[in-house]
C-alpha atoms as a PDB file:
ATOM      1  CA  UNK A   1       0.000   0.000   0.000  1.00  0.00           C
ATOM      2  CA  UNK A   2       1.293   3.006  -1.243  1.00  0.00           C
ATOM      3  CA  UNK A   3       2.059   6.428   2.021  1.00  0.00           C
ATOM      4  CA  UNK A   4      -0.413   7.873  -0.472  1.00  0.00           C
ATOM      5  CA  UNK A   5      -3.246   6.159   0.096  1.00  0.00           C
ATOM      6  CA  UNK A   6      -2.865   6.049   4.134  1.00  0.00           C
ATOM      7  CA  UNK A   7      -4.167   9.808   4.420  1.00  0.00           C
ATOM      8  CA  UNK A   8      -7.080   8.993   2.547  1.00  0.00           C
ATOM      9  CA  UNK A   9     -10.563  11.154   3.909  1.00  0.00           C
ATOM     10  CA  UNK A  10     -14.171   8.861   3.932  1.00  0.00           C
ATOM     11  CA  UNK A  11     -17.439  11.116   3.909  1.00  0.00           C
ATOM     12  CA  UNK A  12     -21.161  10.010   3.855  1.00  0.00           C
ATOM     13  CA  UNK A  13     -22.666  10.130  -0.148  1.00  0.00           C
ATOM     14  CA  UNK A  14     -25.085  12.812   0.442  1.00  0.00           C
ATOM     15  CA  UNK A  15     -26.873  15.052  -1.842  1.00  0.00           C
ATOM     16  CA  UNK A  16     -24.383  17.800  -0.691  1.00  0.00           C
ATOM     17  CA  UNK A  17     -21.033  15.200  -2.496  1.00  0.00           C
ATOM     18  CA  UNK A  18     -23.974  14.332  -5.175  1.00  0.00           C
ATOM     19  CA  UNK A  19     -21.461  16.152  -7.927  1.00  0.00           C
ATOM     20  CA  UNK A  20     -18.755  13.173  -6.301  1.00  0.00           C
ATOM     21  CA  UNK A  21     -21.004  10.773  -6.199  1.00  0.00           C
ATOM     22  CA  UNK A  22     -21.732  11.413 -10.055  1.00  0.00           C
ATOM     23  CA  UNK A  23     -18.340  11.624 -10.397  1.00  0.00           C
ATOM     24  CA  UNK A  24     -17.620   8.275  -9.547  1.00  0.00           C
ATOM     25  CA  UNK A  25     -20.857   6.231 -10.241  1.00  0.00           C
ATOM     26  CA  UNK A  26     -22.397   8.341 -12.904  1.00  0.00           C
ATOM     27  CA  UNK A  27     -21.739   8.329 -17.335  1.00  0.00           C
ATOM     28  CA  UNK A  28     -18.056   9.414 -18.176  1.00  0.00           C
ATOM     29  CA  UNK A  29     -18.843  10.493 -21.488  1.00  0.00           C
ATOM     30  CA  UNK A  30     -22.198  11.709 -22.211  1.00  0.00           C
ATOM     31  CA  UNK A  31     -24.631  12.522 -19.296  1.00  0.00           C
ATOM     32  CA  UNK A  32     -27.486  10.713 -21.051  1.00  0.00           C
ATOM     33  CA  UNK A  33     -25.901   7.437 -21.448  1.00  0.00           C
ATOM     34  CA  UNK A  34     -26.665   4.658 -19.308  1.00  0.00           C
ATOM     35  CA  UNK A  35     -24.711   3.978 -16.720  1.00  0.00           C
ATOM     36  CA  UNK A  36     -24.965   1.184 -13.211  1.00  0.00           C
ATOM     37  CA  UNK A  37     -24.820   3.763 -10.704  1.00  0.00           C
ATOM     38  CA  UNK A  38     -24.864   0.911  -7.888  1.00  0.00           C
ATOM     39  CA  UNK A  39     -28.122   0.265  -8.327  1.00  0.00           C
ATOM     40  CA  UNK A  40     -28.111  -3.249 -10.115  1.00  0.00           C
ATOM     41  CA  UNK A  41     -27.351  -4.660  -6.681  1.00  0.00           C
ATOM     42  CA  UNK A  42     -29.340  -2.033  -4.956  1.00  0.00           C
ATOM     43  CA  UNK A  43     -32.941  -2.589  -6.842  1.00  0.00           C
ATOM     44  CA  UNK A  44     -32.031  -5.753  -8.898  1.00  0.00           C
ATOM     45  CA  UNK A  45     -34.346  -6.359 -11.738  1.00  0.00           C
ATOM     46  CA  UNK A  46     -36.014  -2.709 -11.514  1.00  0.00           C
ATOM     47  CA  UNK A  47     -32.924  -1.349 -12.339  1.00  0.00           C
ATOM     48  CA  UNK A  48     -33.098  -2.827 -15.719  1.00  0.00           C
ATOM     49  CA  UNK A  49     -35.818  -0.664 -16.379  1.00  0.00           C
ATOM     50  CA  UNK A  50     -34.246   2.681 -15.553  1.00  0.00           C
ATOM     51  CA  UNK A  51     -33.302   5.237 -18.028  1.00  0.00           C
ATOM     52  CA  UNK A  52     -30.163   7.506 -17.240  1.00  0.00           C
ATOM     53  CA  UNK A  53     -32.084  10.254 -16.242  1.00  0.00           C
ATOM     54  CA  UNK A  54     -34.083   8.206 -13.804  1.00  0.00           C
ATOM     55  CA  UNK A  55     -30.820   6.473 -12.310  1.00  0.00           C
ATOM     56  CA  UNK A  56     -29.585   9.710 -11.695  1.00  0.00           C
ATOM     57  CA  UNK A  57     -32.558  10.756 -10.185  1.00  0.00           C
ATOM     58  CA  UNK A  58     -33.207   7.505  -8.097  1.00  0.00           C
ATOM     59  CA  UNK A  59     -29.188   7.682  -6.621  1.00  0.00           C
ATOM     60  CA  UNK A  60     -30.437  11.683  -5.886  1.00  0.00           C
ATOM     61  CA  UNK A  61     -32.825  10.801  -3.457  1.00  0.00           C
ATOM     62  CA  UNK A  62     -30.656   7.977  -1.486  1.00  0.00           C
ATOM     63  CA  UNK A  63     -28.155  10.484  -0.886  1.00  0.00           C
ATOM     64  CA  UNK A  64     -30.907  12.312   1.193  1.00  0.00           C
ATOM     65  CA  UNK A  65     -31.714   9.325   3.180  1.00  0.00           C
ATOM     66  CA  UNK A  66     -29.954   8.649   6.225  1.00  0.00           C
ATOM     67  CA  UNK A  67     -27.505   6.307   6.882  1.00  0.00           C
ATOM     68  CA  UNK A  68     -26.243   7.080   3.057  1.00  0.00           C
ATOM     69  CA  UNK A  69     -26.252   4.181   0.587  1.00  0.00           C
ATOM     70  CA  UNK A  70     -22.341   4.516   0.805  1.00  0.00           C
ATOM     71  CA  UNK A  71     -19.211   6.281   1.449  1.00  0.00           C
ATOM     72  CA  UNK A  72     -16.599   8.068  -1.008  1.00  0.00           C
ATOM     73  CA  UNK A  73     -13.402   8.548  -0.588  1.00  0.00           C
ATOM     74  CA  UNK A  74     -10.989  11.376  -1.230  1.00  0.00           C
ATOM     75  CA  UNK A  75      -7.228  12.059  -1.402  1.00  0.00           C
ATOM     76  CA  UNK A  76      -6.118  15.692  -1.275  1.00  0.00           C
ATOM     77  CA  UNK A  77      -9.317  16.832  -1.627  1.00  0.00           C
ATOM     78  CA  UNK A  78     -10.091  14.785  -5.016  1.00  0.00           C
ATOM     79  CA  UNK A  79     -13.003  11.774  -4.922  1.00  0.00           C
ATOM     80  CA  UNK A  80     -10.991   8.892  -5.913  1.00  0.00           C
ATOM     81  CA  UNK A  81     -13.046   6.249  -4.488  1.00  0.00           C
ATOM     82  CA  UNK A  82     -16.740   4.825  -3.876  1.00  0.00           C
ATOM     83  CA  UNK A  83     -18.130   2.139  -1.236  1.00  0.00           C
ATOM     84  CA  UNK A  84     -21.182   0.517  -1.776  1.00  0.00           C
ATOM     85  CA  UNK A  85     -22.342  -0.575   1.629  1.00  0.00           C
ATOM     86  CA  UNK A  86     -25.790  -0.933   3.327  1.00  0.00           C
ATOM     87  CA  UNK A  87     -27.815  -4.047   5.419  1.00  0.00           C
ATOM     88  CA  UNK A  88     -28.117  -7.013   3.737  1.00  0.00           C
ATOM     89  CA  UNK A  89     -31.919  -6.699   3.373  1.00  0.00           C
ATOM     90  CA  UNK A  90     -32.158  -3.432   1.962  1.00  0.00           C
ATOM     91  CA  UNK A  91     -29.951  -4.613  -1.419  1.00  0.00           C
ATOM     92  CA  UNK A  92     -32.451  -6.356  -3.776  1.00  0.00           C
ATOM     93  CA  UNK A  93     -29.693  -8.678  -5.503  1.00  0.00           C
ATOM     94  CA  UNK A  94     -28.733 -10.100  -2.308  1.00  0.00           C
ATOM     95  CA  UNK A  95     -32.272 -11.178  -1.359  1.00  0.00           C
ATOM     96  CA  UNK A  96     -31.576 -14.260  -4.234  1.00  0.00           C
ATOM     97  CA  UNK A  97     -30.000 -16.606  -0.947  1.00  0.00           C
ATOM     98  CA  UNK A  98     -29.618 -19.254  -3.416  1.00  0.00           C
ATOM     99  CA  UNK A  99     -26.979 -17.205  -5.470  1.00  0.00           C
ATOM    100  CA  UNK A 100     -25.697 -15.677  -1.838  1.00  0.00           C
ATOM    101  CA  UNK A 101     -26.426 -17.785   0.578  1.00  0.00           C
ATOM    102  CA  UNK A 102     -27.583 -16.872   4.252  1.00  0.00           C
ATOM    103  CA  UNK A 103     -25.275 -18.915   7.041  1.00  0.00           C
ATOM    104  CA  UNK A 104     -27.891 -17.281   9.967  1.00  0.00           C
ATOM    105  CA  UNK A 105     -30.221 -15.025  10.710  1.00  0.00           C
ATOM    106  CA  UNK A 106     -28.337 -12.305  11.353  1.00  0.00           C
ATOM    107  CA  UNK A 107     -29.082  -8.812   9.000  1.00  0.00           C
ATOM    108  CA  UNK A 108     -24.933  -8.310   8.215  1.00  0.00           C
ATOM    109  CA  UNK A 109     -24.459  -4.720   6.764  1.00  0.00           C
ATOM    110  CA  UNK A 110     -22.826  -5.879   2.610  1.00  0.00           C
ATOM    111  CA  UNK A 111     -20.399  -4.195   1.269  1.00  0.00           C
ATOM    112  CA  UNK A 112     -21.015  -4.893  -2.534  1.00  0.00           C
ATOM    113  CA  UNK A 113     -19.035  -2.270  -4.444  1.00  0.00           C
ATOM    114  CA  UNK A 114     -15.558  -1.613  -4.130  1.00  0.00           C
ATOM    115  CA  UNK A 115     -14.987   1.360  -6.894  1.00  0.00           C
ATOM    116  CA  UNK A 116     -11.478   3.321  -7.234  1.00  0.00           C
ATOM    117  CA  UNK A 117     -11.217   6.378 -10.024  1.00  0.00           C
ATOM    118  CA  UNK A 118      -9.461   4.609 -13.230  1.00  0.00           C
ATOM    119  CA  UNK A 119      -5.647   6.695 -12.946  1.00  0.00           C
ATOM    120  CA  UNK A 120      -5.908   5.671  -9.097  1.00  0.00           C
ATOM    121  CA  UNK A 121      -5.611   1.998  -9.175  1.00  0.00           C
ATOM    122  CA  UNK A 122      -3.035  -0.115  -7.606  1.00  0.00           C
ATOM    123  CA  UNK A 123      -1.931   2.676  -4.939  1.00  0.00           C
ATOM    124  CA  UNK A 124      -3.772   0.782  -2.059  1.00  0.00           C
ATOM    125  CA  UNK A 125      -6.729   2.774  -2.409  1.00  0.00           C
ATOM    126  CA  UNK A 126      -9.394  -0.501  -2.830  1.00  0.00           C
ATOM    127  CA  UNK A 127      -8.018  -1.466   0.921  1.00  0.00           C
ATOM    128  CA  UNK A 128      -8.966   1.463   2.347  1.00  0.00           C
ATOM    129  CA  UNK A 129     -12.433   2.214   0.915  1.00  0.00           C
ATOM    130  CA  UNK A 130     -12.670  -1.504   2.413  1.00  0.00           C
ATOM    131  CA  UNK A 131     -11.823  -0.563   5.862  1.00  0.00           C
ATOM    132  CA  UNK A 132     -13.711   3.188   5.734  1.00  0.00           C
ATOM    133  CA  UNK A 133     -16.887   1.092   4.252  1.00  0.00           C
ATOM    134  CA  UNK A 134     -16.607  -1.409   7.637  1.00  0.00           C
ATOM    135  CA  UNK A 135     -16.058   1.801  10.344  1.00  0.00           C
ATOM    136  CA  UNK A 136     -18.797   3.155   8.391  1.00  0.00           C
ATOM    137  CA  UNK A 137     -21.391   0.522   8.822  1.00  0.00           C
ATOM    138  CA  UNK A 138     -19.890  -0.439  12.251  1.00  0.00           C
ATOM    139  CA  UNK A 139     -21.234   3.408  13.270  1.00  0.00           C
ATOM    140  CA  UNK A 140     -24.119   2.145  11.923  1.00  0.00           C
ATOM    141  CA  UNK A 141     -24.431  -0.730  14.639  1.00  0.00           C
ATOM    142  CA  UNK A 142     -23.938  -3.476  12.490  1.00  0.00           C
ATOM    143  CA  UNK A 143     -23.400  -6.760  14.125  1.00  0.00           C
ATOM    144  CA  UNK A 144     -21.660  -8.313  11.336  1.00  0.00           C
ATOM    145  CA  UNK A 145     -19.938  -6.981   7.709  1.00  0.00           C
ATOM    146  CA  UNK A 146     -20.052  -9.022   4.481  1.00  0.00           C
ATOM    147  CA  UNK A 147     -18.777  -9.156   1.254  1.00  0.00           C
ATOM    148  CA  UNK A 148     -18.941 -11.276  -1.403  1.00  0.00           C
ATOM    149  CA  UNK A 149     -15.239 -10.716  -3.033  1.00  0.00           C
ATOM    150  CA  UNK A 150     -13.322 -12.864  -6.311  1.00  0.00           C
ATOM    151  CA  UNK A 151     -11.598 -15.484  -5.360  1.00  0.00           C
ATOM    152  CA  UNK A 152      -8.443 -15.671  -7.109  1.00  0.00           C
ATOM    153  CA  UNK A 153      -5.348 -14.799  -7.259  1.00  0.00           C
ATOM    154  CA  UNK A 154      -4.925 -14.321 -10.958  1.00  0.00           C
ATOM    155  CA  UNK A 155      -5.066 -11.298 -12.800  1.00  0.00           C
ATOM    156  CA  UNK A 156      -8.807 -10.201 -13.576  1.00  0.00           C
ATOM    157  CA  UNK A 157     -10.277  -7.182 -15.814  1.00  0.00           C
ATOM    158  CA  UNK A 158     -10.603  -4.064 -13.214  1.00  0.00           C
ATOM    159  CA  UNK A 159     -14.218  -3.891 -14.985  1.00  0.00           C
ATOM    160  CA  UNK A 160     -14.933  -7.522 -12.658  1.00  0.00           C
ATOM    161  CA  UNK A 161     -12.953  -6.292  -9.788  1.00  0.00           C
ATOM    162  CA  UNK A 162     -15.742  -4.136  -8.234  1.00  0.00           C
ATOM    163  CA  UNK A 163     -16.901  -6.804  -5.107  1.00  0.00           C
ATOM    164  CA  UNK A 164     -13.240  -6.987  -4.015  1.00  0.00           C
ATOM    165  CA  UNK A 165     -10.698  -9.808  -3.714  1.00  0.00           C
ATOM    166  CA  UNK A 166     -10.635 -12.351  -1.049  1.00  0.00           C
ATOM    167  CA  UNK A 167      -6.886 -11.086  -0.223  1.00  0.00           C
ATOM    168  CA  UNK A 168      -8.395  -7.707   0.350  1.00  0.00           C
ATOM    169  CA  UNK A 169     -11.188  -9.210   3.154  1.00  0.00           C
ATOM    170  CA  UNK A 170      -8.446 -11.677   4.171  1.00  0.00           C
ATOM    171  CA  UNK A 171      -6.273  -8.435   5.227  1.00  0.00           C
ATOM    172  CA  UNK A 172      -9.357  -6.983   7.194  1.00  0.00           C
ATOM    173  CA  UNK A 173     -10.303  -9.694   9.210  1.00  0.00           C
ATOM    174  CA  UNK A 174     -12.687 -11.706   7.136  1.00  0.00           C
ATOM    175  CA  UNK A 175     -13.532 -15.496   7.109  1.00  0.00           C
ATOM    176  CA  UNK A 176     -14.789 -17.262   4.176  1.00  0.00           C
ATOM    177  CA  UNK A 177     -18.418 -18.415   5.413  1.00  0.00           C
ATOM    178  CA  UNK A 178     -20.048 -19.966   1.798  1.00  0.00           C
ATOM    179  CA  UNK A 179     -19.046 -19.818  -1.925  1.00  0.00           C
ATOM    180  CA  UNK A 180     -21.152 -17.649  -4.428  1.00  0.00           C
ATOM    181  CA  UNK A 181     -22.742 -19.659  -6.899  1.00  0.00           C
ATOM    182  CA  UNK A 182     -21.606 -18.556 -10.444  1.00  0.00           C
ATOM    183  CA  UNK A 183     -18.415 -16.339 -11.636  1.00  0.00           C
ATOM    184  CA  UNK A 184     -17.826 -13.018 -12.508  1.00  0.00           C
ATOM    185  CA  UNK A 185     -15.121 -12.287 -15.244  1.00  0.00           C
ATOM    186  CA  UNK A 186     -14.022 -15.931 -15.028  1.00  0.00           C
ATOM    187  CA  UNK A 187     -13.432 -15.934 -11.276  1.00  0.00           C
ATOM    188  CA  UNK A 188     -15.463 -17.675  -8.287  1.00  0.00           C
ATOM    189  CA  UNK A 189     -16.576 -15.609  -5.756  1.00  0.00           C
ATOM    190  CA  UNK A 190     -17.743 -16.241  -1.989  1.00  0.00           C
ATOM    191  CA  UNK A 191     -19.368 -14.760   0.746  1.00  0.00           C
ATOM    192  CA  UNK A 192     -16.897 -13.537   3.634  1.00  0.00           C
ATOM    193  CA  UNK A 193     -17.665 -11.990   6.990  1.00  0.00           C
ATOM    194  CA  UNK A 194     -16.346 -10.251   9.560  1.00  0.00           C
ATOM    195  CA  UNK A 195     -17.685  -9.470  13.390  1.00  0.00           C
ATOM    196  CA  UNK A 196     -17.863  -6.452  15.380  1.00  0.00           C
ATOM    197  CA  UNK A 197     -15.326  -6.308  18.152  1.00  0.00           C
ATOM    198  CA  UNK A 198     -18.083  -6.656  20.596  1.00  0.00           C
ATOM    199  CA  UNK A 199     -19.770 -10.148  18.878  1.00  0.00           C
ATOM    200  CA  UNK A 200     -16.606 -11.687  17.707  1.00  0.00           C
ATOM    201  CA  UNK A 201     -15.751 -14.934  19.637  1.00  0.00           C
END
């Protein structure tokens, strides 16, 4: 991990960051063209049928809503990074237990997207939106933190990379709890947690 990234800043995604939060999630190239916005894991199939203009308004009004759907992350002032983080039961695509399974009861907060600015990448920067995602939903009172990173070690498109990478949880204090049925660029994935200080055994 690069001193750079050590002195990195985390702040809630509000509508007051919205023009970071666009920044990050939002079309790079024309502001009508369609673009995720986190919100394939967020609504799941109603996403689909979102125009840009809707996305954009959609991710508008979760920045007013309080805890924020995620954090962002600067360096020097400059948004260089996005979390995607919120409880388990409030992200649509994570309700499909047969693609992520449950291993209890327990409502963990996910962290589902792991996003650092293109001419940022490989300074360390995916680690620490990791760690600033799990302080953030630890203020939040969550019990437990999940992810559902790539399993590999080999080299995968940064398009795929957006859950994470098991070495990344690993490094945090993880534990592989379940695999994720299917692949994503190629590579498994699996479902990892990690315990507040005050529930962990």
């Amino acid at each position: 991990m690069s001193a750079e990234a050590t002195v990195m800043e985390f702040r809630p995604a509000t509508q007051r960051a919205f023009d970071d939060v666009t920044e990050m999630l939002g079309p790079k190239r024309r502001p009508d063209a369609l673009a995720c916005w986190c919100l394939t894991y967020r609504l799941g199939a109603e996403a689909s049928g979102l125009d840009a203009g809707e996305r954009r308004a959609r991710v508008f009004e979760m920045c007013a809503h309080r805890p924020a759907p995620g954090i962002l992350g600067y360096l020097d002032g400059e948004v260089v990074g996005w979390a995607g983080v919120a409880p388990r039961s409030q992200v649509a695509a994570l309700q499909d237990t047969e693609t992520y399974p449950r291993v209890d009861e327990v409502d963990p907060w996910s962290i589902f997207c792991l996003r650092t600015k293109g001419r940022r990448r490989r300074r360390g920067i995916g680690q620490q939106l990791l760690l600033g995602a799990i302080a953030f939903a630890r203020e939040h009172g969550a019990e437990v933190v999940e992810g559902y990173p790539l399993d590999t070690g080999e080299k995968v498109d940064a398009v795929f990379t957006y859950p994470g990478l098991r070495s990344m949880f690993e490094k945090a204090g993880f534990v592989e709890v379940a695999a994720v049925r299917g692949t994503l660029g190629g590579a498994p994935r699996i479902v990892m947690r990690l315990a507040t200080p005050r529930t962990r055994r």
